[in-house]
Protein backbone atom coordinates (compact mmCIF):
# COMPACT_ATOMS: atom_id res chain seq x y z
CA UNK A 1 -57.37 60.26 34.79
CA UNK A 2 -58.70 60.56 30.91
CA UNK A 3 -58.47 56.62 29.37
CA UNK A 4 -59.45 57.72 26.04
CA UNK A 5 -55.95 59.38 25.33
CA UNK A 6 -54.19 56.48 26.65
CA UNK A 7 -56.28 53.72 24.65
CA UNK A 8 -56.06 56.44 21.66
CA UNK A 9 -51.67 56.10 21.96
CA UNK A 10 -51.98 52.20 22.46
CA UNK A 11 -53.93 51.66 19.63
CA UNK A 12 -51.73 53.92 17.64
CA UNK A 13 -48.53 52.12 18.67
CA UNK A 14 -50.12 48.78 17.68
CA UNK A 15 -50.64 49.99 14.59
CA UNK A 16 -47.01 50.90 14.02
CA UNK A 17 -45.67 47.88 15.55
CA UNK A 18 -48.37 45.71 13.33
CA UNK A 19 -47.02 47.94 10.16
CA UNK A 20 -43.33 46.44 10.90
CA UNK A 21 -44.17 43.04 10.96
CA UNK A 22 -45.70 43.49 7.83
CA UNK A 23 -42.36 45.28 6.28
CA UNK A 24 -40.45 42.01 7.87
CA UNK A 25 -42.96 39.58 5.46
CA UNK A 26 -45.48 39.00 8.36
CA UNK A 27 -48.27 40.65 7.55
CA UNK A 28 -50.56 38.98 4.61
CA UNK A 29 -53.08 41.02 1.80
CA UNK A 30 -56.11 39.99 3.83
CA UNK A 31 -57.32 37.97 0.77
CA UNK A 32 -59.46 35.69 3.23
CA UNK A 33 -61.53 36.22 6.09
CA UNK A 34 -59.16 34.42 8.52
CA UNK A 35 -56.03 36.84 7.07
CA UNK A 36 -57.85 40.07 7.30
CA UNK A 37 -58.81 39.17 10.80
CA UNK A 38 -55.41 37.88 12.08
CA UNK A 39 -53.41 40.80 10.12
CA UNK A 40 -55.70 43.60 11.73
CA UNK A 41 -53.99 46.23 14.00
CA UNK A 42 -55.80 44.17 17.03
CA UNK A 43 -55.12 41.05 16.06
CA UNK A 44 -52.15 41.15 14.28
CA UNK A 45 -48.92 41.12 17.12
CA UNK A 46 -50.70 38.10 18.66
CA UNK A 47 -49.21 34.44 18.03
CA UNK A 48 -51.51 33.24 15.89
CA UNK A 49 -51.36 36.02 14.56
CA UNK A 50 -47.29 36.44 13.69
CA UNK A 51 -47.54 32.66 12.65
CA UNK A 52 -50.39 32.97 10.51
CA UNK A 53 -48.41 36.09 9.09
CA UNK A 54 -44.89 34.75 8.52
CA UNK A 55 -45.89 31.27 7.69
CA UNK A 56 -47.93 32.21 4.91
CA UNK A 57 -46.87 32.31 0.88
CA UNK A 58 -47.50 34.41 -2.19
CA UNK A 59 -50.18 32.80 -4.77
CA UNK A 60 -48.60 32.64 -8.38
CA UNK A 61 -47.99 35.44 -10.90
CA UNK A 62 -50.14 36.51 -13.80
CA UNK A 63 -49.58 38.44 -16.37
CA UNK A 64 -52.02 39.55 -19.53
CA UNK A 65 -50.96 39.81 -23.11
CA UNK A 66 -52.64 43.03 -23.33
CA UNK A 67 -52.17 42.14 -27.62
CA UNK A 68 -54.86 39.07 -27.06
CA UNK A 69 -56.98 41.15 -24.98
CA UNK A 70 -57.14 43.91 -27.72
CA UNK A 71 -57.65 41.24 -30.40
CA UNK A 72 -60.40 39.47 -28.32
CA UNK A 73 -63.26 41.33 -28.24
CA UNK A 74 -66.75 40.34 -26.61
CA UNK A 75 -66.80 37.09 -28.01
CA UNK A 76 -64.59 36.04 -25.37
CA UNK A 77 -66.01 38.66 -22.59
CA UNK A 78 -65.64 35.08 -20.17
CA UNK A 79 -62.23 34.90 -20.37
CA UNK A 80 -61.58 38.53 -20.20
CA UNK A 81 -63.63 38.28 -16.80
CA UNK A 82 -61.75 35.64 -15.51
CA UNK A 83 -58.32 37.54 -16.59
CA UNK A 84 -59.64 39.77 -14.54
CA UNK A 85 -59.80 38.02 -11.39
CA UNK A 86 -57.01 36.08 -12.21
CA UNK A 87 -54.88 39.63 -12.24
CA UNK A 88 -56.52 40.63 -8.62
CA UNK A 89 -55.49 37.40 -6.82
CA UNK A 90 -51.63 37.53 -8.95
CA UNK A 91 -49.16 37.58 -6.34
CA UNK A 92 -51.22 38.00 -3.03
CA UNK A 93 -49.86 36.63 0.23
CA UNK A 94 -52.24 34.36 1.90
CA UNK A 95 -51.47 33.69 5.60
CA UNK A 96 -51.06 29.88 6.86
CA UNK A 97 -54.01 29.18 7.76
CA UNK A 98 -55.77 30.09 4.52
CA UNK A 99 -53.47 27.59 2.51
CA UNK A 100 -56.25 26.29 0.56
CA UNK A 101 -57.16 29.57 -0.63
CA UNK A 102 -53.86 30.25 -1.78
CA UNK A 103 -54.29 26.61 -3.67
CA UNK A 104 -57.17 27.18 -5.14
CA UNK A 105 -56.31 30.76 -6.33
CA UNK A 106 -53.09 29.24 -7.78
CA UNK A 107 -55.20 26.33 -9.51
CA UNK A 108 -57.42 29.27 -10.99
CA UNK A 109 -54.25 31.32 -12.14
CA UNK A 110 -53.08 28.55 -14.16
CA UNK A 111 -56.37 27.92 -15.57
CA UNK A 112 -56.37 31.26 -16.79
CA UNK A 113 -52.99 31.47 -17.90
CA UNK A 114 -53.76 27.73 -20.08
CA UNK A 115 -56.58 29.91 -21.51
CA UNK A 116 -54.66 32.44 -22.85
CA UNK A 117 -51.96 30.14 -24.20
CA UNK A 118 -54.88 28.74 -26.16
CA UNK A 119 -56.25 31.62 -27.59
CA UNK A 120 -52.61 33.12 -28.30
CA UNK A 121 -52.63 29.86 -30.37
CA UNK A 122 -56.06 30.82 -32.22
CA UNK A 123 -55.17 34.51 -32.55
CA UNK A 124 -51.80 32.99 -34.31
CA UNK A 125 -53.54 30.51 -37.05
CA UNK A 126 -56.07 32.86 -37.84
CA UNK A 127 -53.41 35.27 -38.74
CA UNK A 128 -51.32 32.54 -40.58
CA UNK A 129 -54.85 31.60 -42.22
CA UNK A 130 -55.45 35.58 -43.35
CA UNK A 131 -51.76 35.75 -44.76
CA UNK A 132 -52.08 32.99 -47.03
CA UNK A 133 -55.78 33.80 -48.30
């Protein structure tokens, strides 16, 4: 009896199984260590697993004002890198256990989204200051 074949079908029916937990909200982005490890086709249909999985959240939304990042330029290459990463972690689902990740990408999203408020509010007086010169 050949037990590659049979481990072969296994692990392919794991994966499909661990596929529909993710359709049903269970599955996470893999954003930490501890996600991408407990979302993985091996790991994934285990307890901690399924817990981790559907007891997890989405980190906040971000979205650019692409007219601030035109009107930026280099002098402001910082923020632009930070909009950056701020953009990658938008909306990623974090499992349970990597709550504090999810926290801390949050805190950063609305650090970044503060920033941009403030230099919408720049970008606007130095117009306002160029129309009445």
């Amino acid at each position: 009896m050949n037990v590659n074949p049979m481990i072969g079908g296994i692990m392919k029916a794991g994966k499909m199984l661990n596929q529909g937990v993710s359709a049903l909200g269970g599955g996470t982005d893999g954003m930490t260590r501890t996600d991408a490890w407990l979302s993985s086709n091996f790991l994934g249909l285990t307890p901690i697993g399924l817990i981790n999985g559907f007891g997890g959240a989405r980190s906040d939304t971000y979205t650019r004002d692409m007219d601030i990042d035109a009107n930026t330029g280099g002098s402001y290459q910082g923020f632009l890198d930070s909009e950056a990463e701020a953009d990658y972690n938008s909306g990623k689902k974090y499992g349970l256990l990597s709550s504090g990740a999810r926290e801390k990408a949050n805190d950063f999203i609305a650090n970044v989204n503060a920033q941009q408020i403030r230099l919408g509010t720049i970008e606007d007086t130095q117009d306002l200051n160029n129309k009445t010169a």
